[in-house]
Protein backbone atom coordinates (compact mmCIF):
# COMPACT_ATOMS: atom_id res chain seq x y z
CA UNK A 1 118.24 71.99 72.84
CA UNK A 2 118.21 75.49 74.44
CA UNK A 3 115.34 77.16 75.95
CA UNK A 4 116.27 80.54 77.09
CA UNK A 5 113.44 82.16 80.00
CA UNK A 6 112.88 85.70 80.17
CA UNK A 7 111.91 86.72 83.84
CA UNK A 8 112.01 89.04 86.52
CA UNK A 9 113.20 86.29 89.04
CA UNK A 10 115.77 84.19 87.81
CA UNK A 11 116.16 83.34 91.05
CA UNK A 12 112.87 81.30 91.06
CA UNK A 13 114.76 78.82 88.69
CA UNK A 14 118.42 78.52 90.28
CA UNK A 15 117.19 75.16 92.16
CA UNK A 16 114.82 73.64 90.30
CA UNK A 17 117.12 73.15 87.36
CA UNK A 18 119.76 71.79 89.24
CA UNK A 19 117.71 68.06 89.89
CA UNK A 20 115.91 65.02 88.72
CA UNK A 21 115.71 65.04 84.61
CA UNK A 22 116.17 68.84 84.37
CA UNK A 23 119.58 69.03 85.91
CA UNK A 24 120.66 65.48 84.61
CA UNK A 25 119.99 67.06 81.06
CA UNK A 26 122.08 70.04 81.63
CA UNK A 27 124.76 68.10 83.11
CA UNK A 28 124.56 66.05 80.22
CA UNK A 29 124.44 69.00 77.73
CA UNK A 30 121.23 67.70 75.95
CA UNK A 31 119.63 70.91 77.43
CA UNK A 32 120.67 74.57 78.02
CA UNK A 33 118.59 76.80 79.89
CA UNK A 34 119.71 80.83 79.79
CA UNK A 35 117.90 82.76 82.27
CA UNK A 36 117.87 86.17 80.93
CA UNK A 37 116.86 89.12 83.94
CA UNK A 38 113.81 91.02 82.15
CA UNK A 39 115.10 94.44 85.12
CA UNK A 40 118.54 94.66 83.27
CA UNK A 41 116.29 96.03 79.80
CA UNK A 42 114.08 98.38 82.36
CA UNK A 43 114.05 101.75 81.84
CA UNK A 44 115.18 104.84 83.55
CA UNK A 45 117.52 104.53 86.74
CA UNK A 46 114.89 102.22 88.35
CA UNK A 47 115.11 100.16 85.71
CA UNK A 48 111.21 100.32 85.43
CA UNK A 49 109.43 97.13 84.03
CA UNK A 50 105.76 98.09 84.15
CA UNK A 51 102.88 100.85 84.18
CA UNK A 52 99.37 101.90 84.98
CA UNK A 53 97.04 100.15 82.50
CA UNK A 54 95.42 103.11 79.62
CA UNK A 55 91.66 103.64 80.52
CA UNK A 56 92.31 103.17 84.27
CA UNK A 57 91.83 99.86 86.69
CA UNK A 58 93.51 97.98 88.92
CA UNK A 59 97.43 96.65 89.28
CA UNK A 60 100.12 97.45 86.84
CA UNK A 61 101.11 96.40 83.49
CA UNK A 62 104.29 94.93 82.10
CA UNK A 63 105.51 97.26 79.62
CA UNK A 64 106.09 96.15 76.02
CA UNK A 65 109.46 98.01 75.56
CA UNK A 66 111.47 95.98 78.40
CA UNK A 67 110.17 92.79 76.49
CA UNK A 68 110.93 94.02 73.25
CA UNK A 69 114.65 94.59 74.37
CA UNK A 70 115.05 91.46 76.12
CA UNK A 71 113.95 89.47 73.32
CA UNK A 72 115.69 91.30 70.02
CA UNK A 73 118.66 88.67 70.81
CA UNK A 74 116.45 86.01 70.77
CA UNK A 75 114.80 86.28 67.14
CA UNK A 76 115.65 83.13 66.19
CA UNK A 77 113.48 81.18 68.65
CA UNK A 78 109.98 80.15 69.10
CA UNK A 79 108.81 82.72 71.66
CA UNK A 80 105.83 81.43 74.02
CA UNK A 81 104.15 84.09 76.48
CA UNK A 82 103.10 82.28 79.44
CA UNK A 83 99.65 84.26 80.74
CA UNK A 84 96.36 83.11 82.19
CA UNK A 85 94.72 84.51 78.93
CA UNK A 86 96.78 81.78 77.02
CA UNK A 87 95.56 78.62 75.41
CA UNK A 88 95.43 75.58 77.68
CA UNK A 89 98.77 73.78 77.44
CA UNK A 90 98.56 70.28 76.72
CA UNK A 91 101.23 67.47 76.12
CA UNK A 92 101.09 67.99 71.99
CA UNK A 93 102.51 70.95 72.54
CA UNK A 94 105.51 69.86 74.68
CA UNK A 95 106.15 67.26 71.47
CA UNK A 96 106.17 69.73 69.09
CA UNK A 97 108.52 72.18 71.54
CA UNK A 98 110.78 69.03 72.23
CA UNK A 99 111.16 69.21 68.29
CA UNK A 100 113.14 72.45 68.15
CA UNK A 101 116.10 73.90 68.67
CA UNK A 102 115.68 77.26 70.66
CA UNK A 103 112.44 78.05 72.61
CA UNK A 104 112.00 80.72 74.69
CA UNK A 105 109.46 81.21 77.78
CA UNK A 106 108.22 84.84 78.50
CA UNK A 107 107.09 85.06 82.07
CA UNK A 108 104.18 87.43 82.32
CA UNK A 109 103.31 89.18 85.71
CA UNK A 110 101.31 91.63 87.45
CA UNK A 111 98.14 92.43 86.01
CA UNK A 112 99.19 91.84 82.96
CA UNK A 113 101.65 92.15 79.51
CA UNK A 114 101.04 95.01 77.25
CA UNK A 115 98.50 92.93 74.42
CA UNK A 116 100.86 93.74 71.76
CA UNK A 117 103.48 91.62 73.28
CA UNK A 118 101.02 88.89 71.74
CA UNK A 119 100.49 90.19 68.89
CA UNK A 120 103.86 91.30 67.80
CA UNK A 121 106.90 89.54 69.74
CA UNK A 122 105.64 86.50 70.28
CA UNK A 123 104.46 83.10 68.39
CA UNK A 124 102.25 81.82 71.26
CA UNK A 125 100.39 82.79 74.10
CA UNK A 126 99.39 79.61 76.88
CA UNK A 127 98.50 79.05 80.25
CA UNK A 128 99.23 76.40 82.52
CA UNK A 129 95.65 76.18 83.37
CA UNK A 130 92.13 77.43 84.45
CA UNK A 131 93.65 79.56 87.40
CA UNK A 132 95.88 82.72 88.23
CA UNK A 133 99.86 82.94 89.67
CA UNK A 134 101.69 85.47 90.49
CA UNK A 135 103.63 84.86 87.47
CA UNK A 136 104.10 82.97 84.63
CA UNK A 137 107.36 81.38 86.16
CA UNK A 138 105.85 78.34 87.81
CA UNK A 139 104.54 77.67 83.76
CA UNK A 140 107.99 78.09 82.57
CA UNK A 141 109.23 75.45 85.15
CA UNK A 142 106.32 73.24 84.21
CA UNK A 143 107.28 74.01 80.71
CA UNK A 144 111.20 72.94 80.78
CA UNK A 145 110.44 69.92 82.88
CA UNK A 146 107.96 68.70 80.46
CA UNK A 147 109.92 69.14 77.41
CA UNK A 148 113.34 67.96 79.06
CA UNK A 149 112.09 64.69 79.34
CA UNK A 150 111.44 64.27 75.73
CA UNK A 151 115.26 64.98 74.29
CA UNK A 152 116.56 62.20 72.97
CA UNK A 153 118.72 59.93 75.64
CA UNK A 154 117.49 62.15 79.06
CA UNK A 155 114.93 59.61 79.88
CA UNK A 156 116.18 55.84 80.96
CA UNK A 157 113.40 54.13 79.72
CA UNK A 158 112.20 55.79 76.23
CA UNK A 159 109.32 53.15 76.03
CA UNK A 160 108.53 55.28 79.30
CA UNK A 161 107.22 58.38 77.49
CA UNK A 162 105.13 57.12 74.89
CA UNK A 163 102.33 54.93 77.11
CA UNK A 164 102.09 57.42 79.86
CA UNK A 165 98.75 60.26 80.26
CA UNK A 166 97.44 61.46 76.97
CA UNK A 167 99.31 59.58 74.69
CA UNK A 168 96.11 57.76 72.93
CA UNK A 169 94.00 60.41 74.10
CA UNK A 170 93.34 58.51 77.42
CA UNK A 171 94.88 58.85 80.92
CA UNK A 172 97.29 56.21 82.01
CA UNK A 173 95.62 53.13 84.00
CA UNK A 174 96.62 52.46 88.03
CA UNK A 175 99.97 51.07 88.42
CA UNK A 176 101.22 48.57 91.37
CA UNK A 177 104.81 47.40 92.59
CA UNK A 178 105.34 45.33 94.84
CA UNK A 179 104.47 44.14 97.72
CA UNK A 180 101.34 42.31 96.52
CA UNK A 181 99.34 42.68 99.46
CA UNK A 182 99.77 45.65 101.84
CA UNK A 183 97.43 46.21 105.32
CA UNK A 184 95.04 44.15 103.19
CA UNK A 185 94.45 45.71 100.17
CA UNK A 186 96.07 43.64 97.15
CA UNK A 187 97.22 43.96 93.82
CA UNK A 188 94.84 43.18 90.89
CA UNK A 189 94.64 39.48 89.96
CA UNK A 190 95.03 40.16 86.22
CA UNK A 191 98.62 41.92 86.52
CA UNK A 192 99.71 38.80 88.52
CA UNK A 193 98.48 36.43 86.07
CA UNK A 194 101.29 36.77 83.57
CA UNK A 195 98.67 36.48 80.85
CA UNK A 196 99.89 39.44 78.21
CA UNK A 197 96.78 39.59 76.57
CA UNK A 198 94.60 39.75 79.61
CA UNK A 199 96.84 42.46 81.02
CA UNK A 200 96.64 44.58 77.69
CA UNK A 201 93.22 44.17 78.29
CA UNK A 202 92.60 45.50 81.52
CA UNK A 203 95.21 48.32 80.85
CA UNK A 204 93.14 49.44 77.89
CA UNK A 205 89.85 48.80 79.89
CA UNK A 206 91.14 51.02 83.48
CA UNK A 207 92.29 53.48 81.04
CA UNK A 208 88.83 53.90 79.30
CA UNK A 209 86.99 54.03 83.10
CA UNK A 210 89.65 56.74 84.37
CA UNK A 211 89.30 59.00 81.20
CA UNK A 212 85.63 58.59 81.37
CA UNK A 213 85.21 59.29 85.63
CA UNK A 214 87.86 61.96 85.93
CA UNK A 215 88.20 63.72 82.11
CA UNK A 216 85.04 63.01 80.30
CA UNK A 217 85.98 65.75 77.77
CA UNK A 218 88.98 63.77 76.45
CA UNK A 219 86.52 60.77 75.21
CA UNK A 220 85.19 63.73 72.63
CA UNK A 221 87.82 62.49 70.52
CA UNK A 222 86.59 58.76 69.94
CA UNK A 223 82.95 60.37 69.67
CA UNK A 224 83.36 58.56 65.81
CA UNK A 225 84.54 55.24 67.09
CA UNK A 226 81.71 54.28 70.00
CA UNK A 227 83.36 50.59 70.17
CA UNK A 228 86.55 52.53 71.48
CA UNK A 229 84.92 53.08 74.48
């Protein structure tokens, strides 16, 4: 797979993709990751990547022509903006991304990316969350990490990926190693018991309690099926 990330700070990502699942799946060539430098498609001497917003206001605006350059050799790909004003990203999307062959990241910054970057250049528009960076290259990190780990052969343990968070709709349930006890505080009798069923049990039960105490909002999709939880 290749994801190519178009930024003002490549820099950002020189470490980062160097370790853990990331830099084992370029080393391994299941991955590529192109950084390209949104300042080489500025314009004018300085290389200019942004303006004053029309109708006045605060901050500047990243200009839609640098974008449009930096992206004309990347028309094949999916093209995701990554902006505050995006919609949520969630783990479906990562599957679907981990799907293709090409994806590329725009990083938005400063106040803002001219709107018709949205509407024109790019497929999608998401945001790591409910809160504001500096830019969007923290999300493109997030981004690559999360969909590294679901090529083919990167993870050890595929069985590993498909009971974690959000896979039924539910967050994972507490996990213990060993030792059993530790200061006092011990391990759950259940997981000890080496009783499958009882342990399936309690898995599917903690996972129901977490959802329900820390993500209510995720039980809206068993609203159909109250035995479910």
């Amino acid at each position: 797979m290749r994801i190519s990330v178009v930024t003002l700070f490549p820099e950002f990502f020189e470490g980062a993709l160097g370790v853990s699942i990331v830099g084992r799946a370029i080393s391994e060539s299941s991955l590529t990751v192109d950084l390209v430098n949104l300042r080489e498609h500025g314009l004018g001497k300085h290389r200019q990547v942004d303006d004053a917003p029309f109708g006045g206001g605060p901050g500047m605006v990243m200009m839609i022509e640098p974008i449009a350059a930096a992206l004309e050799g990347l028309a094949d790909s999916h093209r995701v903006l990554l902006a505050p004003t995006g919609t949520p990203l969630t783990q479906g999307m990562l599957d679907g991304w981990a799907r293709l062959s090409w994806l590329t990241l725009v990083c938005g910054r400063f106040e803002g990316v001219d709107e018709r970057v949205a509407e024109h250049l790019v497929h999608q528009q998401v945001s790591l969350g409910d809160f504001v960076l500096a830019g969007g290259e923290a999300a493109a990190l997030a981004v690559v990490e999360g969909v590294a780990r679901l090529i083919p052969g990167v993870v050890g343990n595929p069985g590993s990926t498909e009971t974690e968070s959000f896979r039924d709709g539910l967050l994972e349930e507490p996990q213990y190693t060993r030792p059993a006890e530790f200061r006092g505080w011990t391990v759950p009798e259940v997981l000890l018991s080496g009783d499958h069923g009882r342990v399936a049990r309690w898995r599917r039960e903690q996972r129901l309690a977490r959802t329900r105490e820390r993500r209510p909002d995720l039980l809206d999709d068993f609203a159909d099926d109250p035995e479910a939880v």
